[in-house]
PDB file of N, CA and C in Angstrom:
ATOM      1  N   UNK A   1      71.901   0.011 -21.462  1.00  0.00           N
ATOM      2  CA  UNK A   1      71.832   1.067 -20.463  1.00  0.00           C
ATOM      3  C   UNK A   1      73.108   1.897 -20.513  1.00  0.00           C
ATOM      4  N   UNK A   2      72.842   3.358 -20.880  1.00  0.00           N
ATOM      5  CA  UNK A   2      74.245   4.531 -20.941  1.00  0.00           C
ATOM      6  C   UNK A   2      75.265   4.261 -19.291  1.00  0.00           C
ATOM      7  N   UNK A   3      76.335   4.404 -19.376  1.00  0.00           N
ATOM      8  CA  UNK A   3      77.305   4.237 -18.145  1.00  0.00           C
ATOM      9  C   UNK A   3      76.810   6.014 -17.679  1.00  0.00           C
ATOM     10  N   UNK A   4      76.238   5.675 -16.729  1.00  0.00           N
ATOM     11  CA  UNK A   4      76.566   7.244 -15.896  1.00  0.00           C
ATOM     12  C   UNK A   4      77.581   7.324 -14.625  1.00  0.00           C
ATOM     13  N   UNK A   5      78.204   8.353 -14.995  1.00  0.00           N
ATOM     14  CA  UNK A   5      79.258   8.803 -13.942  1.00  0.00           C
ATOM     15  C   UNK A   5      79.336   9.766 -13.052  1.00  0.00           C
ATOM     16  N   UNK A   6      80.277   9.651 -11.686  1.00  0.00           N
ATOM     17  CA  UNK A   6      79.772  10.570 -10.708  1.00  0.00           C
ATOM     18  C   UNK A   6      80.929  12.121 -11.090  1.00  0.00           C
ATOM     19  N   UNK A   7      80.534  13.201 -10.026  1.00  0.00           N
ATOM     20  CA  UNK A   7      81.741  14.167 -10.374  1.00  0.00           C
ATOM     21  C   UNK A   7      82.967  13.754 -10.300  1.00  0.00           C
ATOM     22  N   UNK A   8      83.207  12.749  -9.254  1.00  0.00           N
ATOM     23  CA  UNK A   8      84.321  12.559  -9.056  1.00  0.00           C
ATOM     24  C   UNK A   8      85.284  11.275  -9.908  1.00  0.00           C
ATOM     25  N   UNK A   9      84.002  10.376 -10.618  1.00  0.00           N
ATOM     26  CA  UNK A   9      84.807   9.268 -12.050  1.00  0.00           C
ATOM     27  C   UNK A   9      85.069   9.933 -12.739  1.00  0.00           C
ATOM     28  N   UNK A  10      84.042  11.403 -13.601  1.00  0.00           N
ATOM     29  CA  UNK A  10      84.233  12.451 -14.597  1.00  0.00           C
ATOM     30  C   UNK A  10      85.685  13.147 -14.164  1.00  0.00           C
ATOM     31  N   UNK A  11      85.824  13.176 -12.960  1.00  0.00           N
ATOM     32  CA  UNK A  11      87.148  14.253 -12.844  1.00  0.00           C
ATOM     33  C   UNK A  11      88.191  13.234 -13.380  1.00  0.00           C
ATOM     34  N   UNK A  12      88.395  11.941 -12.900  1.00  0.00           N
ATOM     35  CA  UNK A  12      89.613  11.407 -12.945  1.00  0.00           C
ATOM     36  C   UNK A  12      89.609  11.494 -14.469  1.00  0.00           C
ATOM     37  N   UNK A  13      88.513  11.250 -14.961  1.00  0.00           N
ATOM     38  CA  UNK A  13      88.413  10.937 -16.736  1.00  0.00           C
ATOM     39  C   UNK A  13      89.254  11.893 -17.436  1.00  0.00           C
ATOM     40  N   UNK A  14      88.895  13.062 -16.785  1.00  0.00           N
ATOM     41  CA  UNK A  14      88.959  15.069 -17.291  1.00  0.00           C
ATOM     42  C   UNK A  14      90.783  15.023 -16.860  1.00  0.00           C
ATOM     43  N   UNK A  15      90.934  14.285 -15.472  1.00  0.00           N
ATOM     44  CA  UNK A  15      92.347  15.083 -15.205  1.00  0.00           C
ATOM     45  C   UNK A  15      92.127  16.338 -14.365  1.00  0.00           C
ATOM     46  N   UNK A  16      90.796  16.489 -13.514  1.00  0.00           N
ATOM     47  CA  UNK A  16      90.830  17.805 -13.041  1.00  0.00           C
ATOM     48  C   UNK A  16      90.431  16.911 -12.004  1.00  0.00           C
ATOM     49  N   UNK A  17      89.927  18.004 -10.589  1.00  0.00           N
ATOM     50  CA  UNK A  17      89.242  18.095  -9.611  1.00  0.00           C
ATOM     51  C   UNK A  17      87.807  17.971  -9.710  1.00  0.00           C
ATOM     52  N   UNK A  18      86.976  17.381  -8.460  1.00  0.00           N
ATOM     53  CA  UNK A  18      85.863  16.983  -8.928  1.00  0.00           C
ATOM     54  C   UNK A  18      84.649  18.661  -8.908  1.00  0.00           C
ATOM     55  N   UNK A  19      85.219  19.383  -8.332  1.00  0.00           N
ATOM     56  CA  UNK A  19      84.921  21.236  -8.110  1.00  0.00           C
ATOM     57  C   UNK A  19      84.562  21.283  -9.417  1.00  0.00           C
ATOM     58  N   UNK A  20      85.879  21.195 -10.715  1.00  0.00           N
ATOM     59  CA  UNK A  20      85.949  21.868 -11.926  1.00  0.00           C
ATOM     60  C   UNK A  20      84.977  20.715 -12.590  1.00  0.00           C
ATOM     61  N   UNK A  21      84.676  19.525 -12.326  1.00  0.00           N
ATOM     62  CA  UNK A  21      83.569  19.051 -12.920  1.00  0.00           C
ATOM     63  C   UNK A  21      82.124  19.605 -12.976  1.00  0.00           C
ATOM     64  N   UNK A  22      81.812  19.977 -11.594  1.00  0.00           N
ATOM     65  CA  UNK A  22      81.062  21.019 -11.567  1.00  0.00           C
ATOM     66  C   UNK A  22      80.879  21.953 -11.969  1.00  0.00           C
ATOM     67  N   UNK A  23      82.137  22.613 -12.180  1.00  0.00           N
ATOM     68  CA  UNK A  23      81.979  23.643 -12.690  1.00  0.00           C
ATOM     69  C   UNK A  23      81.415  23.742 -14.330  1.00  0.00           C
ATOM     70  N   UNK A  24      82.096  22.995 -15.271  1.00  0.00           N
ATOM     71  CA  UNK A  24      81.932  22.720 -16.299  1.00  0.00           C
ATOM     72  C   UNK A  24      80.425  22.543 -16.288  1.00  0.00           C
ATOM     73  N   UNK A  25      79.864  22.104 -15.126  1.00  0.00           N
ATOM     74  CA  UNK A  25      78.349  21.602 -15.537  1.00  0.00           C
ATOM     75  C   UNK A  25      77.537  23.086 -15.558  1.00  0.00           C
ATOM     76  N   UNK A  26      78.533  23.727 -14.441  1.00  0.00           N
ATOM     77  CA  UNK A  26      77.565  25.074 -14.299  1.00  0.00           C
ATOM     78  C   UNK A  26      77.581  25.905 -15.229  1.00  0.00           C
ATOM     79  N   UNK A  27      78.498  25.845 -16.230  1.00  0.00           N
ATOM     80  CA  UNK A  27      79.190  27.147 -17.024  1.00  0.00           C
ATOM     81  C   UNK A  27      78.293  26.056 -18.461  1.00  0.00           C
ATOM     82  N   UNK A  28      77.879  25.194 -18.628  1.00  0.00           N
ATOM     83  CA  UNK A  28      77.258  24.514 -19.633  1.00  0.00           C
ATOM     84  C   UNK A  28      78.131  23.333 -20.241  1.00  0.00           C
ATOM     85  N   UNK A  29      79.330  23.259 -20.216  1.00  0.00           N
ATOM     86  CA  UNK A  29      79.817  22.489 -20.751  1.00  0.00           C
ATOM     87  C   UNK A  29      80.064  20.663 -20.857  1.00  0.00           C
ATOM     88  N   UNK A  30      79.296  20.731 -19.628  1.00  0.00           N
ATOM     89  CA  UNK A  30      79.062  19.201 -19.315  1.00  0.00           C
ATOM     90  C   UNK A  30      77.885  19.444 -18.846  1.00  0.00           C
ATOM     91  N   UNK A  31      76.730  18.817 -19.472  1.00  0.00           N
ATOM     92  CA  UNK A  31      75.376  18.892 -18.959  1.00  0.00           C
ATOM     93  C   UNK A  31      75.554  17.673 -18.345  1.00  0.00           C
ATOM     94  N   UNK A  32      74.966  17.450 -16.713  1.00  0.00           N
ATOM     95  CA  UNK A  32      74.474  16.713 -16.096  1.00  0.00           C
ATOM     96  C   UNK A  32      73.557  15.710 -17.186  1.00  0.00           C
ATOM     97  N   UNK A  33      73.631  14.143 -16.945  1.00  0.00           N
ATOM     98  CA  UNK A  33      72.214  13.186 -17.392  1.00  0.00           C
ATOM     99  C   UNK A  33      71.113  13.212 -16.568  1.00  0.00           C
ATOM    100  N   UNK A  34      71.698  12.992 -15.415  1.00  0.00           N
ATOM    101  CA  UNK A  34      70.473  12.641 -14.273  1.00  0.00           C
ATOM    102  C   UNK A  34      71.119  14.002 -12.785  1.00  0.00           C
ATOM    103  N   UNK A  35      70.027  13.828 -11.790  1.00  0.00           N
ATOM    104  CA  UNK A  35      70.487  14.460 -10.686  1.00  0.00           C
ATOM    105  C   UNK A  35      69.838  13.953 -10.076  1.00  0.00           C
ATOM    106  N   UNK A  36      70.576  12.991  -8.657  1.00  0.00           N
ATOM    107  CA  UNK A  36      69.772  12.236  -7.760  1.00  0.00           C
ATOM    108  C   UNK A  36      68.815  13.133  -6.678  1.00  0.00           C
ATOM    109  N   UNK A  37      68.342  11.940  -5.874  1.00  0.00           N
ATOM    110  CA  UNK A  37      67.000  12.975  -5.457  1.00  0.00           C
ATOM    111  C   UNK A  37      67.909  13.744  -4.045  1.00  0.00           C
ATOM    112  N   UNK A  38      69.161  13.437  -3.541  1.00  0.00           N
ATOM    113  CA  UNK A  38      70.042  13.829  -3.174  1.00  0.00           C
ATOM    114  C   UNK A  38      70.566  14.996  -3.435  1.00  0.00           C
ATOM    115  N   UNK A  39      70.675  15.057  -4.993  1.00  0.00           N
ATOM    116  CA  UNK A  39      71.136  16.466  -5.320  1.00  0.00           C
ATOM    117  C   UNK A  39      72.627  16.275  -6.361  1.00  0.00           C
ATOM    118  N   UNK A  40      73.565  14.471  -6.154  1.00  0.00           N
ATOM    119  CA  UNK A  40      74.275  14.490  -6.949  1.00  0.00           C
ATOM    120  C   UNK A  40      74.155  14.277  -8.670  1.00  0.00           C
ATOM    121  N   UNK A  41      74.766  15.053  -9.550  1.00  0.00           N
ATOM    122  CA  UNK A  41      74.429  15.424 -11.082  1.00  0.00           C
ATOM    123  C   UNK A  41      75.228  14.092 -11.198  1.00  0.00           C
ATOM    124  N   UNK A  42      74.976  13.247 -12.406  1.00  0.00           N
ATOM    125  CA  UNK A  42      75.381  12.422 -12.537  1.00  0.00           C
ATOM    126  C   UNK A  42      75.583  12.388 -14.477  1.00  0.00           C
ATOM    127  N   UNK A  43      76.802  12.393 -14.840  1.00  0.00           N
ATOM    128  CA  UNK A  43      76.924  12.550 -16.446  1.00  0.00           C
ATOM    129  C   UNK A  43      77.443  11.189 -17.063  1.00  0.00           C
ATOM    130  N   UNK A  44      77.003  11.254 -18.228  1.00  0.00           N
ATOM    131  CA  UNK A  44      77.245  10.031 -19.394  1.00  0.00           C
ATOM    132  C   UNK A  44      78.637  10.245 -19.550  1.00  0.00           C
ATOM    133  N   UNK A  45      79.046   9.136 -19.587  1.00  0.00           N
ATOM    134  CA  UNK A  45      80.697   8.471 -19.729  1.00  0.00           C
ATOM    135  C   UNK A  45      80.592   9.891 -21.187  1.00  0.00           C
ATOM    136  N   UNK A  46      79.795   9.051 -22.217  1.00  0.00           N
ATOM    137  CA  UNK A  46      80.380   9.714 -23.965  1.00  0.00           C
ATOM    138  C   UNK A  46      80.344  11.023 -23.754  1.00  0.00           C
ATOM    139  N   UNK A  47      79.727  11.652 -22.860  1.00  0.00           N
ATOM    140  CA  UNK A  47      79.680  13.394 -23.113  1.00  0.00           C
ATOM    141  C   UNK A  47      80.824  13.593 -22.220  1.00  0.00           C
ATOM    142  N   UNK A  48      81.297  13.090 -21.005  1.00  0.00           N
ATOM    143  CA  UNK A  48      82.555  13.215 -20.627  1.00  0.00           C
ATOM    144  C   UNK A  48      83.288  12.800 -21.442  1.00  0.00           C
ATOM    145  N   UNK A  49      83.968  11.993 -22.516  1.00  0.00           N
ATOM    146  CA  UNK A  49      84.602  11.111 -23.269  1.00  0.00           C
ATOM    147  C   UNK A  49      84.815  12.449 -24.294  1.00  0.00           C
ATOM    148  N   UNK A  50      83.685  12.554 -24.597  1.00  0.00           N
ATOM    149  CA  UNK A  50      83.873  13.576 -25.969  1.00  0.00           C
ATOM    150  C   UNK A  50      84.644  15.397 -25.188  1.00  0.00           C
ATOM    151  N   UNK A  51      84.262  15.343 -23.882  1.00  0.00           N
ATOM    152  CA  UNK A  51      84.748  16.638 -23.337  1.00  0.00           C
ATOM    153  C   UNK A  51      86.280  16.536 -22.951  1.00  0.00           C
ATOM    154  N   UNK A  52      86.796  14.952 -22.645  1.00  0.00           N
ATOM    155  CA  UNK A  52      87.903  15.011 -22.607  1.00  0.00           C
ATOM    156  C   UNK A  52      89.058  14.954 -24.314  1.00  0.00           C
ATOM    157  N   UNK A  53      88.226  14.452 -24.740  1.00  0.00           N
ATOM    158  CA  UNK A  53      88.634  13.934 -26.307  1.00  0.00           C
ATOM    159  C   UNK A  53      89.302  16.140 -26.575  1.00  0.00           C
ATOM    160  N   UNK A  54      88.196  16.498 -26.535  1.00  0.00           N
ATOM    161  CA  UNK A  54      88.322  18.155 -27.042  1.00  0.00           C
ATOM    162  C   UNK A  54      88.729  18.999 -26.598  1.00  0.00           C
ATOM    163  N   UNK A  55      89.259  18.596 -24.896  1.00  0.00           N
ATOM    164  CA  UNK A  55      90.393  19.348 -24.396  1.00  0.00           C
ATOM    165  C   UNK A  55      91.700  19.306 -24.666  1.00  0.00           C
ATOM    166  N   UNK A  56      92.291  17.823 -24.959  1.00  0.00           N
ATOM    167  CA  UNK A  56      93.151  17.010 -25.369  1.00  0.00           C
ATOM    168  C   UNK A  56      93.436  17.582 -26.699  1.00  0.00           C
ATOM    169  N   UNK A  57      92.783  17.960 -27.754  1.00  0.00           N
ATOM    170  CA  UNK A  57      92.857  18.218 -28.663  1.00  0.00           C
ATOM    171  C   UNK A  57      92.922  19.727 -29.057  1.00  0.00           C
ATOM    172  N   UNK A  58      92.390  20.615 -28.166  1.00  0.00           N
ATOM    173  CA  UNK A  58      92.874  22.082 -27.597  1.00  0.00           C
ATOM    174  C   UNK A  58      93.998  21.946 -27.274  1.00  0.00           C
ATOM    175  N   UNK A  59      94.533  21.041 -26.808  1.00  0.00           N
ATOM    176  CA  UNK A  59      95.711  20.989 -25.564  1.00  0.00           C
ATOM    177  C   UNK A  59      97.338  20.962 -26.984  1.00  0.00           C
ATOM    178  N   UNK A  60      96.977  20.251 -27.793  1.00  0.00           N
ATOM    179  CA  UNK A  60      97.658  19.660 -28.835  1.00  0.00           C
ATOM    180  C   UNK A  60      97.826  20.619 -29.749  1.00  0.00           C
ATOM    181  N   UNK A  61      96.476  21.513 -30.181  1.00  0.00           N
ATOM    182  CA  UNK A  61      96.723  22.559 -30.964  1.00  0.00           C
ATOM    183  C   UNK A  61      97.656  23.657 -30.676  1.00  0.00           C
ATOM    184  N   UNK A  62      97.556  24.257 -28.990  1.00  0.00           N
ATOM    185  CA  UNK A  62      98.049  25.113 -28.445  1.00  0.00           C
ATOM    186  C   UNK A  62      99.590  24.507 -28.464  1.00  0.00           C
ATOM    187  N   UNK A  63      99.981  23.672 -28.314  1.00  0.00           N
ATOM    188  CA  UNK A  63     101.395  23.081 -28.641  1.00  0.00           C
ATOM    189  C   UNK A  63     102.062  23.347 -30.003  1.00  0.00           C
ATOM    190  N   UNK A  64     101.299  22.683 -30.393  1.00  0.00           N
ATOM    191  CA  UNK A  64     101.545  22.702 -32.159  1.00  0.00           C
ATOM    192  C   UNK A  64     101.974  24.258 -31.987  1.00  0.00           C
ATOM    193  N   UNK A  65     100.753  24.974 -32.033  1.00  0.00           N
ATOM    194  CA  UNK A  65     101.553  26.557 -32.130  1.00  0.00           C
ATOM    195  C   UNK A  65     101.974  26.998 -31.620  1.00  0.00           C
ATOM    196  N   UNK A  66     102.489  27.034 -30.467  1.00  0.00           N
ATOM    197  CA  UNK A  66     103.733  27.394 -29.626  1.00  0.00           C
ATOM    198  C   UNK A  66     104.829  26.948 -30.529  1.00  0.00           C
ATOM    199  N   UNK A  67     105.120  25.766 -30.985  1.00  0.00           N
ATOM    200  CA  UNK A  67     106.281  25.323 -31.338  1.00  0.00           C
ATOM    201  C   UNK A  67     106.570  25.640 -32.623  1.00  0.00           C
ATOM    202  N   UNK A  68     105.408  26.052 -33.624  1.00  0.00           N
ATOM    203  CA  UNK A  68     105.663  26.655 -35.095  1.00  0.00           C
ATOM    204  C   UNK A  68     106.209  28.090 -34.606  1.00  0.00           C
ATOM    205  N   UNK A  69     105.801  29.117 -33.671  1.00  0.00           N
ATOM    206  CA  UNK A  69     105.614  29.999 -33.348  1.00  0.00           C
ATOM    207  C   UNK A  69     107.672  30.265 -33.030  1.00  0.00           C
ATOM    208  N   UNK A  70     108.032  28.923 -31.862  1.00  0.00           N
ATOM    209  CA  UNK A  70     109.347  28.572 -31.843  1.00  0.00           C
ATOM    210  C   UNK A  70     110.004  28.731 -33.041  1.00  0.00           C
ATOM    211  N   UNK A  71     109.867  28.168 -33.602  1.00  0.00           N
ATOM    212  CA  UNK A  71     110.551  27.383 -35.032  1.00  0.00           C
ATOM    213  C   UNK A  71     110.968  28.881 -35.812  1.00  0.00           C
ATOM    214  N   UNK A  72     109.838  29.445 -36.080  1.00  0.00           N
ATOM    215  CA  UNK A  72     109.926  31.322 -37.100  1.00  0.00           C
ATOM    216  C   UNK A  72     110.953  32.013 -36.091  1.00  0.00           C
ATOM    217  N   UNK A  73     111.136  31.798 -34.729  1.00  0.00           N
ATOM    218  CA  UNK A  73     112.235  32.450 -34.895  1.00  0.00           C
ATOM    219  C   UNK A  73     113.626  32.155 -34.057  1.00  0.00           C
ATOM    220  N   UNK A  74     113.663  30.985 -34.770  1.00  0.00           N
ATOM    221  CA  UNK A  74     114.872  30.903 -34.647  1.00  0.00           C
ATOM    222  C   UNK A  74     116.204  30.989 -35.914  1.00  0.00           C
ATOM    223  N   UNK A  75     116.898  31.183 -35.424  1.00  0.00           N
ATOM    224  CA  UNK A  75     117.773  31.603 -36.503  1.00  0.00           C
ATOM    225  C   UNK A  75     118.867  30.933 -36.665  1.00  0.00           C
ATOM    226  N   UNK A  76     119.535  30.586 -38.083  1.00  0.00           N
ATOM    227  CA  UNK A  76     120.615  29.353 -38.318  1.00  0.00           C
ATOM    228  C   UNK A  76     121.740  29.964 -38.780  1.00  0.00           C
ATOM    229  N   UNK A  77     122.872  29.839 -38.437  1.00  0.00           N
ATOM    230  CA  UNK A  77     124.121  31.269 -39.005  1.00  0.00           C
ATOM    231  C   UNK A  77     124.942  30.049 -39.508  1.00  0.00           C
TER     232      UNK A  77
END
């Protein structure tokens, strides 16, 4: 049986607020698994897992080039 998670396990997972979990669901980026008859969306650990994996890894790139970006100009006398 897949682990499903609420907005608010997905947020701690993400590092955000449980709002921007939502949000992500609304804008497509985290599709909901289930939605109770309540109304709460409820998502798979791995599609959160893999959404945090690829922010993390955005997060790393944007570093990386900031700091090459550093590096060109600085200057050594």
């Amino acid at each position: 049986m897949e682990k499903l998670l609420t907005a608010a396990d997905a947020a701690r997972i993400l590092g955000v607020v449980p709002a921007r979990v939502r949000q992500l669901a609304n804008e497509g980026q985290l599709p909901p698994a289930a939605t109770t008859v309540g109304g709460t969306r409820l998502f798979r650990l791995e599609d959160v897992q893999q959404l945090a994996d690829a922010r993390e890894a955005k997060r790393n790139q944007a570093q990386r080039t900031k700091a090459a970006r550093g590096a060109k100009g600085e200057t050594h006398e």
